[in-house]
PDB file of N, CA and C in Angstrom:
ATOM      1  N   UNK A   1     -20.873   4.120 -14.506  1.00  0.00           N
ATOM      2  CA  UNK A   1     -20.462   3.634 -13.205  1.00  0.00           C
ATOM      3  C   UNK A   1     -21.685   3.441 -12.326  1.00  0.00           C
ATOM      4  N   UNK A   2     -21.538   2.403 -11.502  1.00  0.00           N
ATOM      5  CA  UNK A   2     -22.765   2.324 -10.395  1.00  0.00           C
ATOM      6  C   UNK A   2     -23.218   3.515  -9.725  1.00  0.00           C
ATOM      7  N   UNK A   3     -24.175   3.564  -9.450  1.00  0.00           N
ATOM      8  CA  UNK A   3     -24.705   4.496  -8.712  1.00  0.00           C
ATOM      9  C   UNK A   3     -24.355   4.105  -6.842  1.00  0.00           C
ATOM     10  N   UNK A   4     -24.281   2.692  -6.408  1.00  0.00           N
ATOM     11  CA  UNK A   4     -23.900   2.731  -5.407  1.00  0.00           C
ATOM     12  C   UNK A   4     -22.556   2.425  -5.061  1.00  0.00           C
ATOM     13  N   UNK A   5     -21.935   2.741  -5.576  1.00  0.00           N
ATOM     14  CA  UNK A   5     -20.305   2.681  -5.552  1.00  0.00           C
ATOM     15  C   UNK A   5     -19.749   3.406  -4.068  1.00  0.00           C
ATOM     16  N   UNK A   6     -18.812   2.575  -3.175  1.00  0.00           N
ATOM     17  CA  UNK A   6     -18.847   3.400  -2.125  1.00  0.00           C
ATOM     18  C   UNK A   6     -17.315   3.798  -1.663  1.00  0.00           C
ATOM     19  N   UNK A   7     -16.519   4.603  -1.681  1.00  0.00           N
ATOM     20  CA  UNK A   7     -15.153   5.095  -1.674  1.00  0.00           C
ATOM     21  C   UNK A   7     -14.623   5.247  -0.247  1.00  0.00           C
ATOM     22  N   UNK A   8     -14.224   4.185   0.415  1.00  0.00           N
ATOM     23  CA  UNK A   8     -14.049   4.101   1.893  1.00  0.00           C
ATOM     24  C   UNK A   8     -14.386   2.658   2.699  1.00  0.00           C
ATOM     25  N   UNK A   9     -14.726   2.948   3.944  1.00  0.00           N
ATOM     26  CA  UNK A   9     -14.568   1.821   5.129  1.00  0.00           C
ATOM     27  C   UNK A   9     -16.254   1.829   5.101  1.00  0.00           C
ATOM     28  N   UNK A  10     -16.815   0.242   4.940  1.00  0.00           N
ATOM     29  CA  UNK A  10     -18.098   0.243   4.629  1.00  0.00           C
ATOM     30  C   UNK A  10     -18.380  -0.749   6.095  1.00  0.00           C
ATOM     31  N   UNK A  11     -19.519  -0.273   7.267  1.00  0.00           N
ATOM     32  CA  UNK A  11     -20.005  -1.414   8.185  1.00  0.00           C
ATOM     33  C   UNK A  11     -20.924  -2.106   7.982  1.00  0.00           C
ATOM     34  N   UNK A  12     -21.165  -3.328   8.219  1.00  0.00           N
ATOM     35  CA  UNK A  12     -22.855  -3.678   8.357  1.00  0.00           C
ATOM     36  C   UNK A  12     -23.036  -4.619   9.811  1.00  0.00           C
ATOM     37  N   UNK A  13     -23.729  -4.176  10.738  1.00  0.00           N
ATOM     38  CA  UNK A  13     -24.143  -4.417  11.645  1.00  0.00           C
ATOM     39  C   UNK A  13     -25.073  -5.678  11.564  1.00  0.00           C
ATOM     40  N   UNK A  14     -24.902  -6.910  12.225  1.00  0.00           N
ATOM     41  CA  UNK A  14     -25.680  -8.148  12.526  1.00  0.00           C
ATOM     42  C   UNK A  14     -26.268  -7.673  13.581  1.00  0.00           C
ATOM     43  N   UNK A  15     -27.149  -7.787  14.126  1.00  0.00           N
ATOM     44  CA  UNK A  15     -27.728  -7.698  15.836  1.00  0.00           C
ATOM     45  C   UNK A  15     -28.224  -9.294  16.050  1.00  0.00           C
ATOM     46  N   UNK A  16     -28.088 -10.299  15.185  1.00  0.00           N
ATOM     47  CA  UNK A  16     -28.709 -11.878  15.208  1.00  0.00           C
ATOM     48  C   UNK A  16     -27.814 -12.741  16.129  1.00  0.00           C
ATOM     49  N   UNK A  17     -27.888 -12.344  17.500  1.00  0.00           N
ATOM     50  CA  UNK A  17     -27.311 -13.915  18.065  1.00  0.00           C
ATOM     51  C   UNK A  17     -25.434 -13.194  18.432  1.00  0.00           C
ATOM     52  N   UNK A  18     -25.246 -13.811  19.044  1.00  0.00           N
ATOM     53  CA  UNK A  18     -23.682 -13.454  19.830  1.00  0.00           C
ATOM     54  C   UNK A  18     -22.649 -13.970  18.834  1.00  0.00           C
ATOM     55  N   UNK A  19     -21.665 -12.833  18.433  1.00  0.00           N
ATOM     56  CA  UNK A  19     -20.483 -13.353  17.828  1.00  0.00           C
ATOM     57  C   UNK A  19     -19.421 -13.361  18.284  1.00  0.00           C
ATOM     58  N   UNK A  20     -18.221 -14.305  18.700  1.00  0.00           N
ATOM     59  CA  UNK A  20     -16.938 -14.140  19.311  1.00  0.00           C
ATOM     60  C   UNK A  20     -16.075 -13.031  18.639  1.00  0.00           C
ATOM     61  N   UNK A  21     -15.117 -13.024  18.846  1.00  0.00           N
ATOM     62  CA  UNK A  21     -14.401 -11.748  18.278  1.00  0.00           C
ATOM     63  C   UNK A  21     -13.009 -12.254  18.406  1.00  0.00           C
ATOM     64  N   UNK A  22     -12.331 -12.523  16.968  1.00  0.00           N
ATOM     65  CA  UNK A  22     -11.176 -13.105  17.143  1.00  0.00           C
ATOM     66  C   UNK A  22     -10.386 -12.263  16.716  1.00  0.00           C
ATOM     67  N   UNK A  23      -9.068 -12.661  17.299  1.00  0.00           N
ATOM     68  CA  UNK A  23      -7.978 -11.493  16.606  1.00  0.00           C
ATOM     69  C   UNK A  23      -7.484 -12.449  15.320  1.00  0.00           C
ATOM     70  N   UNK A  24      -6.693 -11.155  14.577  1.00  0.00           N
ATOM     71  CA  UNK A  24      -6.545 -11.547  13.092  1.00  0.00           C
ATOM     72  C   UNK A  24      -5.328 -11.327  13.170  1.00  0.00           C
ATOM     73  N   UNK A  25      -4.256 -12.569  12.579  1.00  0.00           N
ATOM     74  CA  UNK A  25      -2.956 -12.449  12.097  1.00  0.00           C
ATOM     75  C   UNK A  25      -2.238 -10.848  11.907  1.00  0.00           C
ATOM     76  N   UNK A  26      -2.871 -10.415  11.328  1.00  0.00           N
ATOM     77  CA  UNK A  26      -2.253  -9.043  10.769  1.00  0.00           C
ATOM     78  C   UNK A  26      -2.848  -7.630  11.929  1.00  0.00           C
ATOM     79  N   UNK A  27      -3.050  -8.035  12.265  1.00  0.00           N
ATOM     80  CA  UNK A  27      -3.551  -6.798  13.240  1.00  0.00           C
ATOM     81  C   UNK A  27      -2.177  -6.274  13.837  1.00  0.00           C
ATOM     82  N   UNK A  28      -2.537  -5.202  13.900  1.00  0.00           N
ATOM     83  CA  UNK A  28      -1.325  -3.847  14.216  1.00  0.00           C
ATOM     84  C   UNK A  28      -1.469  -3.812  15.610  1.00  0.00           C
ATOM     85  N   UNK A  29      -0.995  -3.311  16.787  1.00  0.00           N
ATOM     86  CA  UNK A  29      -1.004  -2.463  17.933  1.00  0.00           C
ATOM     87  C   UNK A  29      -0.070  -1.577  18.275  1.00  0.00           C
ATOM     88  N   UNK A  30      -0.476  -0.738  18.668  1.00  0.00           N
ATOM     89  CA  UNK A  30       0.670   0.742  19.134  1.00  0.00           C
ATOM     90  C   UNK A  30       0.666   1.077  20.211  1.00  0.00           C
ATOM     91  N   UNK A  31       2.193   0.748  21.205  1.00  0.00           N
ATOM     92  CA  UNK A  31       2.093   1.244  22.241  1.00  0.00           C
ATOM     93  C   UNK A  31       3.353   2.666  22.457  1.00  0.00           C
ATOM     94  N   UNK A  32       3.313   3.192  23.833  1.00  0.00           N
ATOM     95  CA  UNK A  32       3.917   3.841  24.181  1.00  0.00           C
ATOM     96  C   UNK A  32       3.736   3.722  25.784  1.00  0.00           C
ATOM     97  N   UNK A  33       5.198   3.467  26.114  1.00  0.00           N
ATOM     98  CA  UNK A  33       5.599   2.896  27.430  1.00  0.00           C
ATOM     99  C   UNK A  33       7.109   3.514  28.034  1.00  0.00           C
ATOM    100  N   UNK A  34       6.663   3.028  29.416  1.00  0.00           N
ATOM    101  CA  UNK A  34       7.686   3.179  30.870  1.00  0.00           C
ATOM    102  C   UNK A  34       8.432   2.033  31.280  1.00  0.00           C
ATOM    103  N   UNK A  35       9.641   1.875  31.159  1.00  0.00           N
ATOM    104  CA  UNK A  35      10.439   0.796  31.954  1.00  0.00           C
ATOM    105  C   UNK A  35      12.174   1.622  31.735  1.00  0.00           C
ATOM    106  N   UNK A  36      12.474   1.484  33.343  1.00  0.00           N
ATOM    107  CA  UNK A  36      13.907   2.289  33.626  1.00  0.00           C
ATOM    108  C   UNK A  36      14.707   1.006  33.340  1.00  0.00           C
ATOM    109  N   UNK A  37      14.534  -0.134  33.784  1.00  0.00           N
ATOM    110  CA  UNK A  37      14.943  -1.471  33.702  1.00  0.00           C
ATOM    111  C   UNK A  37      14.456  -2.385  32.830  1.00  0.00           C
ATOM    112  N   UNK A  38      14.325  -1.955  31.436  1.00  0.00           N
ATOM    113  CA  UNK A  38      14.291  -2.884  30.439  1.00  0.00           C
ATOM    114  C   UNK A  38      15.440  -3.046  30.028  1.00  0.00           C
ATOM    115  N   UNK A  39      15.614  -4.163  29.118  1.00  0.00           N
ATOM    116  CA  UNK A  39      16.883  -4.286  28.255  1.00  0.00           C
ATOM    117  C   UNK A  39      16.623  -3.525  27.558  1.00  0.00           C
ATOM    118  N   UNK A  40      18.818  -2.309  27.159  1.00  0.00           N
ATOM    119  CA  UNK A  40      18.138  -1.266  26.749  1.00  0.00           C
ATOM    120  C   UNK A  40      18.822  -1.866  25.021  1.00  0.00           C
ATOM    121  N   UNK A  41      19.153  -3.185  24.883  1.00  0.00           N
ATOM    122  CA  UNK A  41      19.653  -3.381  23.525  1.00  0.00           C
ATOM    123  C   UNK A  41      17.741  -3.742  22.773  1.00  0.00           C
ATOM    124  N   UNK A  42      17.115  -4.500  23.537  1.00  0.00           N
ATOM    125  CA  UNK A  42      15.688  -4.967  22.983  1.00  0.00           C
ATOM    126  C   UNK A  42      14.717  -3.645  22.926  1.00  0.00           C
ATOM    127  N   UNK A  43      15.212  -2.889  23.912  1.00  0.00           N
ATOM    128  CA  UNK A  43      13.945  -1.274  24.007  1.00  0.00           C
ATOM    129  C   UNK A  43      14.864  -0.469  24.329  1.00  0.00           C
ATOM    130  N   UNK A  44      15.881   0.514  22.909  1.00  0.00           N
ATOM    131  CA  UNK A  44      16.237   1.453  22.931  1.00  0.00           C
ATOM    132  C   UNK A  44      15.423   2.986  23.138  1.00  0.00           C
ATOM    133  N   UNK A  45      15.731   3.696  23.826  1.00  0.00           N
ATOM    134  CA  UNK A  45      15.573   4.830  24.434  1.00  0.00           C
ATOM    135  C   UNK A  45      14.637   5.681  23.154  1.00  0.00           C
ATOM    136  N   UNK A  46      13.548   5.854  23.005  1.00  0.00           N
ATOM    137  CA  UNK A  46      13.273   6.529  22.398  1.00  0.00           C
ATOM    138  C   UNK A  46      13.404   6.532  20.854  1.00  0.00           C
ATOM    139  N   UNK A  47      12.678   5.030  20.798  1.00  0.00           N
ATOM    140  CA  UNK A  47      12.784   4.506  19.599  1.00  0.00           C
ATOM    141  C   UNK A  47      11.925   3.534  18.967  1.00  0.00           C
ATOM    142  N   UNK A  48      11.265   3.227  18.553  1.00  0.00           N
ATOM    143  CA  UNK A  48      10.620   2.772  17.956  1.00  0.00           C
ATOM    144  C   UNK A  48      10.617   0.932  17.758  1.00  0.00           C
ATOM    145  N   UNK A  49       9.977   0.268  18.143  1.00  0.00           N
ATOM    146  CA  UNK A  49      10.591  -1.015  18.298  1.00  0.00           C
ATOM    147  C   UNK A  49       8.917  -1.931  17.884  1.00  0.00           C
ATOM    148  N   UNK A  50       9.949  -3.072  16.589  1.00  0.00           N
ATOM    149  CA  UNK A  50       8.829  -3.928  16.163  1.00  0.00           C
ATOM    150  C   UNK A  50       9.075  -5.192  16.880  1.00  0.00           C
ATOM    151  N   UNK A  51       8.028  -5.603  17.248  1.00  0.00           N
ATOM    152  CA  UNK A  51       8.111  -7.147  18.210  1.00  0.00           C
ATOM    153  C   UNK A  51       7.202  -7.516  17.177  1.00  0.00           C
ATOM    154  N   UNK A  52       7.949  -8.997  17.152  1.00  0.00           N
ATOM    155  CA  UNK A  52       7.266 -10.065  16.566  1.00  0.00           C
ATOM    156  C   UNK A  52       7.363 -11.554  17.304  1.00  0.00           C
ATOM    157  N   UNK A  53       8.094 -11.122  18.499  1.00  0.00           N
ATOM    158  CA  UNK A  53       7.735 -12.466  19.265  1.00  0.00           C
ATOM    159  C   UNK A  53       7.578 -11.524  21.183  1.00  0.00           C
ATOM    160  N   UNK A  54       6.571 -12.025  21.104  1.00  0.00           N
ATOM    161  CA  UNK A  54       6.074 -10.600  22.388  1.00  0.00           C
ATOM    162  C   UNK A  54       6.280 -11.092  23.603  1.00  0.00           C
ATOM    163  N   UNK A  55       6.189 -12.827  23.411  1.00  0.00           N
ATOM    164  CA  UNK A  55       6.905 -13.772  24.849  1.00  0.00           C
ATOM    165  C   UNK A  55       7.929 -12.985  25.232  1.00  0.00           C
ATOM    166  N   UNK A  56       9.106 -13.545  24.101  1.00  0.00           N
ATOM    167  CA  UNK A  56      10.866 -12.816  24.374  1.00  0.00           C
ATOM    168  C   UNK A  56      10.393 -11.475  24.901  1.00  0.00           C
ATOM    169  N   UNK A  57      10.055 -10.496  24.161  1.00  0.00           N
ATOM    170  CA  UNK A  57      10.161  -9.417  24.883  1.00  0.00           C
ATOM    171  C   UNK A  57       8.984  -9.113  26.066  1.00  0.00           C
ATOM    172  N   UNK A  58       8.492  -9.916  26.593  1.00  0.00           N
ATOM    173  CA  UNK A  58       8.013  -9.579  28.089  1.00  0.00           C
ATOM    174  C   UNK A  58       9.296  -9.919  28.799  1.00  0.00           C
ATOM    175  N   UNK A  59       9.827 -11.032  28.630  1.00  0.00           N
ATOM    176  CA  UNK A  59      11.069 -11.495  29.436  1.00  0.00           C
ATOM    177  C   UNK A  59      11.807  -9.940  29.597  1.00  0.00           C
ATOM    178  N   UNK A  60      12.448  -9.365  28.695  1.00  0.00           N
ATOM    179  CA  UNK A  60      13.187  -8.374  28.475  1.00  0.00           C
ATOM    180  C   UNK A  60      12.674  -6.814  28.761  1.00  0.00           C
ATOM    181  N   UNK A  61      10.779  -7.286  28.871  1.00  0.00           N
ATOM    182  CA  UNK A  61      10.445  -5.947  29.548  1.00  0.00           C
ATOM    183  C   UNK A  61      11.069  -4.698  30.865  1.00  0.00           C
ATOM    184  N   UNK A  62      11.323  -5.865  31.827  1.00  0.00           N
ATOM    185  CA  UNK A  62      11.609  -4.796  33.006  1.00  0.00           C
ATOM    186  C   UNK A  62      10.620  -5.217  34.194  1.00  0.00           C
ATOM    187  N   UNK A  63      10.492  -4.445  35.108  1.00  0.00           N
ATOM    188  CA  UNK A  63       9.621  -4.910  36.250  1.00  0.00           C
ATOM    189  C   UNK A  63       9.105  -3.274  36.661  1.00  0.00           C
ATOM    190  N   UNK A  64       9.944  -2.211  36.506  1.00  0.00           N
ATOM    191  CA  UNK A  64       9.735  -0.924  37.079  1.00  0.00           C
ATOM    192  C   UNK A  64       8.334   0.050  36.733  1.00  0.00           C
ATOM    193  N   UNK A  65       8.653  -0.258  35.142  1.00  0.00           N
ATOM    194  CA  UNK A  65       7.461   0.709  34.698  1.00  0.00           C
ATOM    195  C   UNK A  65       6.335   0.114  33.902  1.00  0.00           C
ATOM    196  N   UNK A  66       5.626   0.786  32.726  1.00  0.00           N
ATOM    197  CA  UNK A  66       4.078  -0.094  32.028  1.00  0.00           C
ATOM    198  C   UNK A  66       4.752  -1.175  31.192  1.00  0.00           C
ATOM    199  N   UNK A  67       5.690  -1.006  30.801  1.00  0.00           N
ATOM    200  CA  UNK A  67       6.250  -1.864  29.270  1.00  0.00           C
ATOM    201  C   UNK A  67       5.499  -3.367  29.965  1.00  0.00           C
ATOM    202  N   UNK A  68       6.256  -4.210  30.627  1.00  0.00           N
ATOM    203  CA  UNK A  68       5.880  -5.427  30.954  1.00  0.00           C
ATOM    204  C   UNK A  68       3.947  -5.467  31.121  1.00  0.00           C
ATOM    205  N   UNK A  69       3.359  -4.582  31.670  1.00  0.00           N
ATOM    206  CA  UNK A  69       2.055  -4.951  31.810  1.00  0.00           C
ATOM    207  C   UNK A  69       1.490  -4.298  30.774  1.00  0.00           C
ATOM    208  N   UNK A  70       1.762  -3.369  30.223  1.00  0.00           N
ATOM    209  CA  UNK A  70       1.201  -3.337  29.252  1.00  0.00           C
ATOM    210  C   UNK A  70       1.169  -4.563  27.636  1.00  0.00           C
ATOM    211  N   UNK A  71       2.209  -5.293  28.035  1.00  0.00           N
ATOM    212  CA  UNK A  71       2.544  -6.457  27.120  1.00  0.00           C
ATOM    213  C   UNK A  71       1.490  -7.597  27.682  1.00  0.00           C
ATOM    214  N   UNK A  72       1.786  -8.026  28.635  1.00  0.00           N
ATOM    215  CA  UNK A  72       0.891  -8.597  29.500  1.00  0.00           C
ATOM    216  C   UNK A  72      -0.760  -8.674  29.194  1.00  0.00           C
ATOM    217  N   UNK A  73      -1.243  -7.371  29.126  1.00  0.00           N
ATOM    218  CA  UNK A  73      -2.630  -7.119  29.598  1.00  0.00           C
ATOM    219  C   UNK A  73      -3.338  -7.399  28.152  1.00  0.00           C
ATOM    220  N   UNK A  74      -2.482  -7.238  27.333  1.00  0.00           N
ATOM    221  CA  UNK A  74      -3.052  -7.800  25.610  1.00  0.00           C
ATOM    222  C   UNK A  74      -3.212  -9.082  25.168  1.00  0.00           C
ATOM    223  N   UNK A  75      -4.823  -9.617  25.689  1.00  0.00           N
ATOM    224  CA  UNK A  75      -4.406 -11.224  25.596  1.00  0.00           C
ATOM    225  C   UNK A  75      -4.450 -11.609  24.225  1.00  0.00           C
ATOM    226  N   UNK A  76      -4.220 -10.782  23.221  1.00  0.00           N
ATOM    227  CA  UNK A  76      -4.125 -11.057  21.680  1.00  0.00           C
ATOM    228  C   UNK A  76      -2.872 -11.450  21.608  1.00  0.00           C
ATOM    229  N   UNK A  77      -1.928 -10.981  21.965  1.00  0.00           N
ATOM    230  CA  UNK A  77      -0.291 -10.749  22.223  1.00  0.00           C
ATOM    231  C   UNK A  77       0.361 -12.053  22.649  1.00  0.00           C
ATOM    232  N   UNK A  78      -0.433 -12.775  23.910  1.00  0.00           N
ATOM    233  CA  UNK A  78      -0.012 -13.280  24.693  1.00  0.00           C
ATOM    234  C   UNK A  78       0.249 -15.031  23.570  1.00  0.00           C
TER     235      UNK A  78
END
């Protein structure tokens, strides 16, 4: 077997010149949020909820607590 064989998350750092930073299809995010006035069929109480269209659910966020700005403030999301 190689001697440099490496078992894990490997970096390599460019420092040459400015790179943009795009988001990637598959990227995950995890929140945990406040809204008294969300829809409670789209954001049940203490439950776990996958969005895959994050427009619809800003609509359905609420106005009271983080849910809506925290949806908001992710311009990956948007």
């Amino acid at each position: 077997m190689a001697q440099d064989y490496h078992h894990g998350v490997r970096v390599v750092e460019v420092n040459d010149g400015t790179r943009p930073i795009t988001p990637v299809s598959t990227a995950i995010v995890g929140m945990v949020c406040t809204d008294d006035d969300a829809d409670a069929s789209m954001f049940p109480l203490n439950k776990p909820v996958l969005l895959t269209d994050v427009l619809t659910a800003s609509g359905k966020a609420g106005e009271s607590g983080t849910l809506a700005r925290s949806l908001d403030a992710t311009p990956s999301l948007r």
